[in-house]
Protein backbone atom coordinates (compact mmCIF):
# COMPACT_ATOMS: atom_id res chain seq x y z
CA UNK A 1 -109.30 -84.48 -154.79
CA UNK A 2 -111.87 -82.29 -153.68
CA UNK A 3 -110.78 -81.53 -150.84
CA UNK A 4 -107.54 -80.34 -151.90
CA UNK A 5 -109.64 -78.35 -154.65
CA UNK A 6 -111.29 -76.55 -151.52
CA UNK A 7 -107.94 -76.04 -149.77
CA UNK A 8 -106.37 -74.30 -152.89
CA UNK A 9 -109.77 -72.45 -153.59
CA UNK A 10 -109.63 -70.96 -149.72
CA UNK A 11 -106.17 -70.34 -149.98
CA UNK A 12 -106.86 -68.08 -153.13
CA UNK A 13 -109.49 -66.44 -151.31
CA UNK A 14 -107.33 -65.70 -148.81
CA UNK A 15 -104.56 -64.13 -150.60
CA UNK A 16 -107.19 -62.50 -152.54
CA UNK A 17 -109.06 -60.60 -149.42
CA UNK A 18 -105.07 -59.79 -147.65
CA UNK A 19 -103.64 -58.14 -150.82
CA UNK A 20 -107.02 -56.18 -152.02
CA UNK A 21 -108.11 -55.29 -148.76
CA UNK A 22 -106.35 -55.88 -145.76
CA UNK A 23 -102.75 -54.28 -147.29
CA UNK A 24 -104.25 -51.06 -149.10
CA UNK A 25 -106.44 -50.43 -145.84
CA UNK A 26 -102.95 -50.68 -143.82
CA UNK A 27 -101.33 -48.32 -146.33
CA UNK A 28 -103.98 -45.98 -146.28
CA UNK A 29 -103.69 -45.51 -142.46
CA UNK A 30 -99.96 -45.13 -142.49
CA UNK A 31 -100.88 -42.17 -145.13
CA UNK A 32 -103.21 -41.12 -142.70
CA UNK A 33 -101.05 -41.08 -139.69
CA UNK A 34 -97.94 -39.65 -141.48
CA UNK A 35 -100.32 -36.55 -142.87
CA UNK A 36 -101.72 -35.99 -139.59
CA UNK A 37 -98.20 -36.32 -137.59
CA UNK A 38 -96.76 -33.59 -140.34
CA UNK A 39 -99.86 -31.06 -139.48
CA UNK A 40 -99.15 -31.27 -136.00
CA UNK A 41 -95.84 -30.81 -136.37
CA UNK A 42 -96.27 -27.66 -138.49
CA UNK A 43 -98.77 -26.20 -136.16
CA UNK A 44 -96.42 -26.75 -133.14
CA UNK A 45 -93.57 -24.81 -135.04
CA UNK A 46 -96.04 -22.00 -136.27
CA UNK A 47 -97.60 -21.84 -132.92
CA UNK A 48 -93.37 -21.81 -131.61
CA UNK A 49 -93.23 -19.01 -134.25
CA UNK A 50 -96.02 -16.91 -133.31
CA UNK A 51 -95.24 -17.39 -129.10
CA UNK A 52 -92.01 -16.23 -129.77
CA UNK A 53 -93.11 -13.13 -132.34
CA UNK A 54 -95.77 -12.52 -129.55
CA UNK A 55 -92.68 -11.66 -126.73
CA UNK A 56 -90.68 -10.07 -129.25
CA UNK A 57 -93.25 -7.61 -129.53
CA UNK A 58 -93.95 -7.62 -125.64
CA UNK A 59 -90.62 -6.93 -125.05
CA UNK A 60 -90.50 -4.00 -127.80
CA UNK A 61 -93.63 -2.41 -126.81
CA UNK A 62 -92.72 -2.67 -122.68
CA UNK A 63 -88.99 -1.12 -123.83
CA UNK A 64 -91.33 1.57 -125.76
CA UNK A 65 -93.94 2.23 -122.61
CA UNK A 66 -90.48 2.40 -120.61
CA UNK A 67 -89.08 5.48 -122.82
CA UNK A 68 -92.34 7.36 -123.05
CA UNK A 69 -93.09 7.38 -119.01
CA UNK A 70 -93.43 11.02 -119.13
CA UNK A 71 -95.72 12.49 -116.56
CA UNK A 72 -99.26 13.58 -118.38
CA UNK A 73 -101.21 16.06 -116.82
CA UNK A 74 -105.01 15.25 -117.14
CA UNK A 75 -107.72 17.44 -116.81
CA UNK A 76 -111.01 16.19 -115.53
CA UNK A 77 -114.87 17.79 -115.70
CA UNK A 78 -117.02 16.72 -113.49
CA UNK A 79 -120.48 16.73 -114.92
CA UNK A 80 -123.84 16.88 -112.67
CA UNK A 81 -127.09 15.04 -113.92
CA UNK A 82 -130.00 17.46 -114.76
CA UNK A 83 -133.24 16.72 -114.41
CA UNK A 84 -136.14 17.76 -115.96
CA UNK A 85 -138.95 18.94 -114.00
């Protein structure tokens, strides 16, 4: 009889530490691991989003440059240290 009083009281224990611990803890780290797999996704599209933006403008600004390749003329000075005596 006691023994079988042991056996049930384990058992309960058992069932007791798996659904209060073991099964939130497992929840919690599928939470975890969905959160974090979402940021990483995000920051792959925004980086996508900003590499793309980036050559857009590359592109714009090299198609610019190309336009305004008009020959400057520069005028130089050349200066000569002084001393003092």
């Amino acid at each position: 009889m006691t023994k079988l009083l042991l056996y049930g009281l384990l058992i309960y224990f058992l069932y007791k530490i798996i659904f209060e611990v073991v099964v939130p803890v497992r929840k919690g780290v599928r939470t975890v691991r969905q959160n974090m797999e979402q940021m990483q996704e995000a920051a792959k599209a925004a980086e996508a989003a900003r590499r793309s933006t980036n050559t857009t403008q590359q592109q714009a600004s090299a198609q610019t440059v190309k336009q305004n390749t008009t020959p400057v003329e520069v005028e130089y000075i050349d200066f000569e240290e002084v001393k003092k005596k």
